[in-house]
C-alpha atoms as a PDB file:
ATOM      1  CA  UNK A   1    -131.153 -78.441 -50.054  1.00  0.00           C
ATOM      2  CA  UNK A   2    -131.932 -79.496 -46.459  1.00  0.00           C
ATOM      3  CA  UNK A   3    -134.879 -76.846 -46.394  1.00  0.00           C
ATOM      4  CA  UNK A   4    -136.236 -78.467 -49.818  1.00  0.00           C
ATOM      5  CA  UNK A   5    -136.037 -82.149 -48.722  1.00  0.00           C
ATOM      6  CA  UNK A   6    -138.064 -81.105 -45.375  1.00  0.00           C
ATOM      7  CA  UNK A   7    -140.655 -79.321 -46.985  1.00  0.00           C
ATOM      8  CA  UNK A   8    -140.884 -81.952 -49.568  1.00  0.00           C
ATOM      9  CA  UNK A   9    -141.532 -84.747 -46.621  1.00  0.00           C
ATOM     10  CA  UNK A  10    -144.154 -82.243 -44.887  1.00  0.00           C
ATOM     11  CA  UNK A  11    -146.006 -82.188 -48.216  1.00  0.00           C
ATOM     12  CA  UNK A  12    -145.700 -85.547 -48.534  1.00  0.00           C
ATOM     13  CA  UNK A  13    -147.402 -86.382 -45.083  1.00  0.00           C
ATOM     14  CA  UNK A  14    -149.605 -84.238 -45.582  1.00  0.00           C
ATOM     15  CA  UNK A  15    -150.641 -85.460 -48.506  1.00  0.00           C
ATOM     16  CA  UNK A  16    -151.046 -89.093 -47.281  1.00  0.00           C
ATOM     17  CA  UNK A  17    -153.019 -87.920 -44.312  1.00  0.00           C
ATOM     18  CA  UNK A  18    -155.494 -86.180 -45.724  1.00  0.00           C
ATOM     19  CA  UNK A  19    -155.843 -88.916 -49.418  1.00  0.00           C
ATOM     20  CA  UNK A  20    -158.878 -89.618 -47.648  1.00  0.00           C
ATOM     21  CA  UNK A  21    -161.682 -86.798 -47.850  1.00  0.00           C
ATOM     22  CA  UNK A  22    -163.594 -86.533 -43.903  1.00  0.00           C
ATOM     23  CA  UNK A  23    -167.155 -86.654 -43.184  1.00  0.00           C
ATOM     24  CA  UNK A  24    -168.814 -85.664 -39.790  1.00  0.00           C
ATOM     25  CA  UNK A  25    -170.325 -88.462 -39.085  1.00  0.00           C
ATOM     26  CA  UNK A  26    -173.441 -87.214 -36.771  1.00  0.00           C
ATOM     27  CA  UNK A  27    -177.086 -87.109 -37.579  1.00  0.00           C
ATOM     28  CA  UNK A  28    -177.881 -83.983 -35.547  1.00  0.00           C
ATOM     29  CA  UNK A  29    -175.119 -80.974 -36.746  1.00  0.00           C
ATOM     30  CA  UNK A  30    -174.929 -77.625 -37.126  1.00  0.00           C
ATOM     31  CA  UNK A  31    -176.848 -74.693 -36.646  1.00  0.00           C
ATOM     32  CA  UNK A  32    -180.358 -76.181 -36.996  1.00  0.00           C
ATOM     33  CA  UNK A  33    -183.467 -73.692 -36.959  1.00  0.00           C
ATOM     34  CA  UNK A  34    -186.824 -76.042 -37.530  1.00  0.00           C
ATOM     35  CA  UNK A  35    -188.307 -79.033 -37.175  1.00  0.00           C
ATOM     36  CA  UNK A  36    -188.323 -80.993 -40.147  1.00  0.00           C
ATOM     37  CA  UNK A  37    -185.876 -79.609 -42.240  1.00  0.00           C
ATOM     38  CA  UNK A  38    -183.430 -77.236 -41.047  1.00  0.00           C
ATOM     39  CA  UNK A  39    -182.850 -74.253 -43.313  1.00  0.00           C
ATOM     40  CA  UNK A  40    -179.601 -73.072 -42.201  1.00  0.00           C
ATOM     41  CA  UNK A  41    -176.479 -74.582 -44.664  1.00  0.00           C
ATOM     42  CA  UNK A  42    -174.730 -77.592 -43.871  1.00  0.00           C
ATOM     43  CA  UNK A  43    -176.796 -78.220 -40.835  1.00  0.00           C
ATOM     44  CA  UNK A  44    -178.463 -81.661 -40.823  1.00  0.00           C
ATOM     45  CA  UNK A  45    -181.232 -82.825 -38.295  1.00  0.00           C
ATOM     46  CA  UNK A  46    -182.108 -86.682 -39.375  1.00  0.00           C
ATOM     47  CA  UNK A  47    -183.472 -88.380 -36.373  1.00  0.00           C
ATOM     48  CA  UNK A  48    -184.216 -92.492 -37.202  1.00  0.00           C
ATOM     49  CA  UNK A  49    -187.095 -94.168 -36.980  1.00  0.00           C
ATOM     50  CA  UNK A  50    -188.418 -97.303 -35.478  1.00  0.00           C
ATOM     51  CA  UNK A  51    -190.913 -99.570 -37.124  1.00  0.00           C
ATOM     52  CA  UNK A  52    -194.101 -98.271 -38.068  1.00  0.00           C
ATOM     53  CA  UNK A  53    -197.531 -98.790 -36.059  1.00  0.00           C
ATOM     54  CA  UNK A  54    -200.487 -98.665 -37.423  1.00  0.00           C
ATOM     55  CA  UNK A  55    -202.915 -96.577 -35.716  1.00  0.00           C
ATOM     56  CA  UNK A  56    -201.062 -94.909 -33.155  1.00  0.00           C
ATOM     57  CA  UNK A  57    -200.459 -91.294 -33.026  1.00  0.00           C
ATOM     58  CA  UNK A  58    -197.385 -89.046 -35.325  1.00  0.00           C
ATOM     59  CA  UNK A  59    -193.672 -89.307 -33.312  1.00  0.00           C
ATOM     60  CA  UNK A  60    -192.927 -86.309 -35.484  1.00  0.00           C
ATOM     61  CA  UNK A  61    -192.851 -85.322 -39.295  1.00  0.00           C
ATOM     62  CA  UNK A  62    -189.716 -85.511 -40.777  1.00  0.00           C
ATOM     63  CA  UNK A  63    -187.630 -84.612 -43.846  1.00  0.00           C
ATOM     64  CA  UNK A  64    -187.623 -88.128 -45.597  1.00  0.00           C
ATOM     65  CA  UNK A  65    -188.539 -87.673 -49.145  1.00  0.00           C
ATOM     66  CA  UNK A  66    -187.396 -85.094 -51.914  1.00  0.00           C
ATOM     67  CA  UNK A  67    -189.534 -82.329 -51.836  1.00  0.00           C
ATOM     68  CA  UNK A  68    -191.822 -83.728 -48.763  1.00  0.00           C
ATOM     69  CA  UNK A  69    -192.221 -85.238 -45.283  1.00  0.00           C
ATOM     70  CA  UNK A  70    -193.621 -88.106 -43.374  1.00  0.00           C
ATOM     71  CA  UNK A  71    -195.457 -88.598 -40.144  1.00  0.00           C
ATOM     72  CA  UNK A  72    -193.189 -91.653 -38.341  1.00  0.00           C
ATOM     73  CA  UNK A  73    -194.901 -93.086 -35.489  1.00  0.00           C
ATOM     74  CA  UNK A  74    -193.016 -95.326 -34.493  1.00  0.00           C
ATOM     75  CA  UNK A  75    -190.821 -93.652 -31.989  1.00  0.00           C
ATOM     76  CA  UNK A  76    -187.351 -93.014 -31.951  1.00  0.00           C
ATOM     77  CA  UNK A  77    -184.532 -95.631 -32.392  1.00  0.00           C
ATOM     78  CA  UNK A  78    -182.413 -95.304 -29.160  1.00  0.00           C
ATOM     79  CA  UNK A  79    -179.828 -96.649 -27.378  1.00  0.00           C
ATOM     80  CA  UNK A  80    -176.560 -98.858 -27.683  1.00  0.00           C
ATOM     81  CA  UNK A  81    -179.006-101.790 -28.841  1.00  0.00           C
ATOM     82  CA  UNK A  82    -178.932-100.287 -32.026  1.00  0.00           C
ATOM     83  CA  UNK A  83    -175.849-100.339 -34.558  1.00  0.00           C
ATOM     84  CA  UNK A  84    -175.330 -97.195 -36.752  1.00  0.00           C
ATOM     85  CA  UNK A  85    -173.110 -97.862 -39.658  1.00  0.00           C
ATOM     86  CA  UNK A  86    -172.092 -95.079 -42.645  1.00  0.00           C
ATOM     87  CA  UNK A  87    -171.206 -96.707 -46.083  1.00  0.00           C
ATOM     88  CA  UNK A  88    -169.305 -94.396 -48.907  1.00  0.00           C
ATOM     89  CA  UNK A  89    -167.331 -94.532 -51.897  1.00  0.00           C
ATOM     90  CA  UNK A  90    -166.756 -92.251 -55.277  1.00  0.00           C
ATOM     91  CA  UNK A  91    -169.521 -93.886 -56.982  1.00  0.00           C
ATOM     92  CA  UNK A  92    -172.905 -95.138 -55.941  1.00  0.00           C
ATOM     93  CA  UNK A  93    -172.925 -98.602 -56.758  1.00  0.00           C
ATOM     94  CA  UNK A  94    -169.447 -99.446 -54.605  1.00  0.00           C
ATOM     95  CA  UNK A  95    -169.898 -98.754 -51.424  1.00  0.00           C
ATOM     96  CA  UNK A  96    -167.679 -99.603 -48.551  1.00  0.00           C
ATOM     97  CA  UNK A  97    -167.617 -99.561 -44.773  1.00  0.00           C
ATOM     98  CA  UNK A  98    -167.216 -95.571 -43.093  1.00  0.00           C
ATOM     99  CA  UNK A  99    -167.475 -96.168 -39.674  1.00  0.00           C
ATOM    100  CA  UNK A 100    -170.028 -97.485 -37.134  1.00  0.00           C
ATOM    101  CA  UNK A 101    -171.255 -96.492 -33.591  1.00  0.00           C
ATOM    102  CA  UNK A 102    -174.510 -96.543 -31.269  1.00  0.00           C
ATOM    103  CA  UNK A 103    -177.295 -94.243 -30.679  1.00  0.00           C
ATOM    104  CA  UNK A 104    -177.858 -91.371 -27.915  1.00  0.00           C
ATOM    105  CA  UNK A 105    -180.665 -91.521 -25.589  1.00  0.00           C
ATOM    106  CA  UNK A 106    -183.445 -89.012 -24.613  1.00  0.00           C
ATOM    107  CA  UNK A 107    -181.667 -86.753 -21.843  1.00  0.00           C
ATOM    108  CA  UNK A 108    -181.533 -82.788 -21.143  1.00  0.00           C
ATOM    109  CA  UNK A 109    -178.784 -82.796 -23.531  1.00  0.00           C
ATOM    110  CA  UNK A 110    -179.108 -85.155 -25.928  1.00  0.00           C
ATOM    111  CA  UNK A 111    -181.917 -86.403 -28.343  1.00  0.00           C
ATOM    112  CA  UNK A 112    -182.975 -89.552 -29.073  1.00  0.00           C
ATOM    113  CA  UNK A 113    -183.073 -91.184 -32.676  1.00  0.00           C
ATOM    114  CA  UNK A 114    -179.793 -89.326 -33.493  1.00  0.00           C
ATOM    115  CA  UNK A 115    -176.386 -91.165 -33.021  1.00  0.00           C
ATOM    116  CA  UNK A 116    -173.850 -90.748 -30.884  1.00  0.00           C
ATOM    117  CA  UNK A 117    -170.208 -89.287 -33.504  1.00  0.00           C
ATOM    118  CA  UNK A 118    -167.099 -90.873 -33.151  1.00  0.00           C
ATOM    119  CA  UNK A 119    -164.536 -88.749 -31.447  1.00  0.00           C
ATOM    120  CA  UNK A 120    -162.681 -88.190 -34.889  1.00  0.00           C
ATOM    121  CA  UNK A 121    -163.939 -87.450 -38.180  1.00  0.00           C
ATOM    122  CA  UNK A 122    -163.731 -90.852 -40.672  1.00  0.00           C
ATOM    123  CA  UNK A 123    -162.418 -91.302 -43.770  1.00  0.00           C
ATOM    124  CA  UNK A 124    -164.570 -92.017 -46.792  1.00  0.00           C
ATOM    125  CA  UNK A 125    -161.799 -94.612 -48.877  1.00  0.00           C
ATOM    126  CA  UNK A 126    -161.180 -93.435 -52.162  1.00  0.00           C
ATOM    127  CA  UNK A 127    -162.555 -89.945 -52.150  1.00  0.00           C
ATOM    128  CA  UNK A 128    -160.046 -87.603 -51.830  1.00  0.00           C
ATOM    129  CA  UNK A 129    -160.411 -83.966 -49.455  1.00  0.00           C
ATOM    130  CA  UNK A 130    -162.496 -81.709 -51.845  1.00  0.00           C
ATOM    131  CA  UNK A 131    -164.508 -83.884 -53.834  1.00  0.00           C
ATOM    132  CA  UNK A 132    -168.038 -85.385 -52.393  1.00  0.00           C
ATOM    133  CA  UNK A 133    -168.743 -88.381 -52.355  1.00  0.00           C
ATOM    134  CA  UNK A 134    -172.054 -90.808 -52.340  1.00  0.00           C
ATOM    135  CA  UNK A 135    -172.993 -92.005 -48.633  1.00  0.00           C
ATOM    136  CA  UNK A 136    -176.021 -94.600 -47.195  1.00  0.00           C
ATOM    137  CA  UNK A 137    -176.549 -94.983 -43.413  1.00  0.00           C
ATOM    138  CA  UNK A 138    -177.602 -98.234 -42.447  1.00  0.00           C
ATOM    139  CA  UNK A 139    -179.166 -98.896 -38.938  1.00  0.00           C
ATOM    140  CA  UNK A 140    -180.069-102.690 -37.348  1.00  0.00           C
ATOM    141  CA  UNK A 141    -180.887-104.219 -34.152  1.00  0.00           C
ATOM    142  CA  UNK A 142    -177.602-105.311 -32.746  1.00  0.00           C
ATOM    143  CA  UNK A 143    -178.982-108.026 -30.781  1.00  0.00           C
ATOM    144  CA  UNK A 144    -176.837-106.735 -27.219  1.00  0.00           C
ATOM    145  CA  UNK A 145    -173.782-106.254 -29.989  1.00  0.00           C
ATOM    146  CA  UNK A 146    -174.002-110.152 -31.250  1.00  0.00           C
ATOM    147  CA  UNK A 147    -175.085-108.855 -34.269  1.00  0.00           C
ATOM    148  CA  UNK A 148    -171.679-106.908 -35.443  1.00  0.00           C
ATOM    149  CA  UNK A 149    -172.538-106.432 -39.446  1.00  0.00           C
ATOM    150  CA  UNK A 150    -175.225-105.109 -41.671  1.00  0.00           C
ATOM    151  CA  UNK A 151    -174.813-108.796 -43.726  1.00  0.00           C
ATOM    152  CA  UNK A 152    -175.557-110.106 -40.441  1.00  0.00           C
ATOM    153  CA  UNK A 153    -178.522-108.124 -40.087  1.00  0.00           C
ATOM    154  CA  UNK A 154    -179.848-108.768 -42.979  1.00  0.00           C
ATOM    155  CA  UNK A 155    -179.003-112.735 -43.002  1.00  0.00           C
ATOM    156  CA  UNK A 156    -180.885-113.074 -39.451  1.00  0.00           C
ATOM    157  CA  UNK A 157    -183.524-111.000 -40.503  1.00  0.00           C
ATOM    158  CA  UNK A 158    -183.190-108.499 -37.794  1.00  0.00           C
ATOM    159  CA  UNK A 159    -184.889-105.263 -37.540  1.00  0.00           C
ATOM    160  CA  UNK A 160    -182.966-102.749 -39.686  1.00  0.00           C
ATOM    161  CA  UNK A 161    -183.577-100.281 -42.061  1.00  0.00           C
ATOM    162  CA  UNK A 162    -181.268 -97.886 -44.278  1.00  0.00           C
ATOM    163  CA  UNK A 163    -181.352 -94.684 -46.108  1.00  0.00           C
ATOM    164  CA  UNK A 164    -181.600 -93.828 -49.843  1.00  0.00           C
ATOM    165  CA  UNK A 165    -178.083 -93.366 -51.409  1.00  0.00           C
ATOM    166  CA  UNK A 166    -177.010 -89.760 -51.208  1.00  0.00           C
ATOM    167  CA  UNK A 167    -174.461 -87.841 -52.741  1.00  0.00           C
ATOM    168  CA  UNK A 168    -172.650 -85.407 -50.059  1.00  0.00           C
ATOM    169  CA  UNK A 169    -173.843 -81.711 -50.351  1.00  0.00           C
ATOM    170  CA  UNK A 170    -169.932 -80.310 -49.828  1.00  0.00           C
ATOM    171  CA  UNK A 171    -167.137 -81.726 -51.025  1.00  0.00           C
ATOM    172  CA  UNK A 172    -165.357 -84.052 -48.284  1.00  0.00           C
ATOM    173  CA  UNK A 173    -162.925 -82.199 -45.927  1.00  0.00           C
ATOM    174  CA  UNK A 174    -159.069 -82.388 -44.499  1.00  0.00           C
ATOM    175  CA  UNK A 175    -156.123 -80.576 -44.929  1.00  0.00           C
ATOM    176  CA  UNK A 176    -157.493 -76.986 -45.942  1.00  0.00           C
ATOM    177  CA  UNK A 177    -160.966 -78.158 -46.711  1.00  0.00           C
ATOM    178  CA  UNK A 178    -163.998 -78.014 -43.845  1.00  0.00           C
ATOM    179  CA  UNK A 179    -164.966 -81.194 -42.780  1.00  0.00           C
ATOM    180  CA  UNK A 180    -168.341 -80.731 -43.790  1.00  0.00           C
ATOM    181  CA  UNK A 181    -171.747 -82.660 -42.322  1.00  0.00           C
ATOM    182  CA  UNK A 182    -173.781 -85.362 -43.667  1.00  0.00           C
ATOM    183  CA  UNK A 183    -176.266 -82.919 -44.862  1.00  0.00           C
ATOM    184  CA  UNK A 184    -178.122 -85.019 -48.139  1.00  0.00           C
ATOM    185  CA  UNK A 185    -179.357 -87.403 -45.378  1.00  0.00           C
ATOM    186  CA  UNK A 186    -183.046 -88.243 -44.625  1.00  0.00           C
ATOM    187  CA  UNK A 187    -184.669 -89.957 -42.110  1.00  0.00           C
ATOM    188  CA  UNK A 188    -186.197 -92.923 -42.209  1.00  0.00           C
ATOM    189  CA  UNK A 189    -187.994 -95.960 -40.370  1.00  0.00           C
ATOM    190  CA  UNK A 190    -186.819 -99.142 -39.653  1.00  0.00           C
ATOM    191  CA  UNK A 191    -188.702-102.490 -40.968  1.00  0.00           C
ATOM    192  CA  UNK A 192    -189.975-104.961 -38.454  1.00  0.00           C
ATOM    193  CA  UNK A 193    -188.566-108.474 -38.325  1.00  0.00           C
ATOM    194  CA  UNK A 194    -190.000-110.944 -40.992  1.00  0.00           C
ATOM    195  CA  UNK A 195    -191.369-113.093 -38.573  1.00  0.00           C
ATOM    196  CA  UNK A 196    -193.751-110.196 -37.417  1.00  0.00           C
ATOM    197  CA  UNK A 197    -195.062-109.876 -40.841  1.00  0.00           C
ATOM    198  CA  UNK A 198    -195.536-113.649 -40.622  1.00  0.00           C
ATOM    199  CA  UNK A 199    -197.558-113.395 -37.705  1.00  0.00           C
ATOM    200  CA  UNK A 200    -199.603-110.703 -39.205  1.00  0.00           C
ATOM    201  CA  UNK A 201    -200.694-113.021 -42.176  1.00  0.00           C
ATOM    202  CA  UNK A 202    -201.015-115.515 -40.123  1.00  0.00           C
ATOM    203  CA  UNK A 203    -203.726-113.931 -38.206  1.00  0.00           C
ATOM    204  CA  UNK A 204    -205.509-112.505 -41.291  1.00  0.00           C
ATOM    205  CA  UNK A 205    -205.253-116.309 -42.674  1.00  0.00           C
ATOM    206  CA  UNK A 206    -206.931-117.458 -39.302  1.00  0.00           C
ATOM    207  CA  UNK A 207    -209.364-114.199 -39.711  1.00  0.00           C
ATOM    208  CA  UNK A 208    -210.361-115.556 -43.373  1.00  0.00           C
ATOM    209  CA  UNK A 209    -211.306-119.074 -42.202  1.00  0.00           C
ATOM    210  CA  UNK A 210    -213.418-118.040 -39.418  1.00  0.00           C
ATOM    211  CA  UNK A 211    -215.504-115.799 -41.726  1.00  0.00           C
ATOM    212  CA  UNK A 212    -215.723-118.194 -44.259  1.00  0.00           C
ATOM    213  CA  UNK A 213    -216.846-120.978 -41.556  1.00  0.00           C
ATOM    214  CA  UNK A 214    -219.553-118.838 -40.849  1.00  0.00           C
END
């Protein structure tokens, strides 16, 4: 009876632990083979983006669209001035907060654009180990780290950018099940600030007058 009751409470934990499906949150995983898109399984390779410039030469060309690529040339987000943040949830219109961190910088080691993991895989709330689930990443200008939150972001009108909603490739891991990467994700570029794009028209407005005057 003893036996029973401590197997049932090792179960049990287990159980709770692992009610969560894991995701390895890290934008540069796995075996990869080839720039863009890396063709061995469950390997991703999804370096981000900063804003476009027109006119200046290709940073690279990327995996960003179903069936095709992009030349970014814009360079490579980098640094802890930059805020990372994975959204999931069972369903694609209700996401919800993964986990957040910074991005690497350009050494020996390390490549820029791709983030720097957490120590421990996180939990994607309310998809269970073994079933996948639908994931965004989500990237802004942290301001030094005054700007803590995406909402933030967005109501400051910071630099920022996301990806398109994907849904996981393998099904999420813990317990018996891999903890699997985010393969699914693309990269993309981050949009400037609005006021840039204010600037910009306001030069072309100035531009306009001038020609007209003459």
């Amino acid at each position: 009876m003893k036996r029973a009751l401590v197997l049932l409470a090792i179960t049990a934990c287990a159980a709770s632990t692992y009610a969560q499906g894991l995701i390895n949150f890290n934008t540069k995983a796995g075996t990869l083979t080839a720039q863009p898109a890396p063709a061995t399984p469950g390997a991703v390779w999804a370096p981000i983006f900063l804003p476009q410039l027109d006119g200046a030469p290709a940073s690279g060309r990327w995996n960003a669209l179903p069936g095709g690529t992009v030349n970014y040339t814009g360079g490579f987000v980098s640094g802890a001035g930059y805020t990372a943040a994975l959204y999931g949830g069972a369903t694609a219109d209700n996401l919800s907060l993964v986990a957040t961190t910074t991005f690497r910088t350009q050494t020996a080691t390390t490549v820029a654009g791709t983030i720097a993991p957490p120590a421990a895989a996180p939990a994607v709330t309310g998809v269970p180990a073994g079933s996948q689930a639908y994931l965004q990443l989500r990237v802004w200008n942290n301001n030094g780290g005054a700007v803590a939150t995406w909402d933030d972001a967005v109501a400051q009108g910071r630099v920022r950018g996301q990806s398109a909603v994907f849904q996981s490739a393998f099904a999420l891991g813990g317990g018996a099940v891999t903890i699997p990467n985010l393969q699914g994700l693309e990269s993309f570029s981050l949009v400037p600030e609005p006021s840039i794009f204010a600037l910009g028209a306001l030069g072309l407005g100035a531009l306009l007058l001038i020609r007209r005057k003459k």
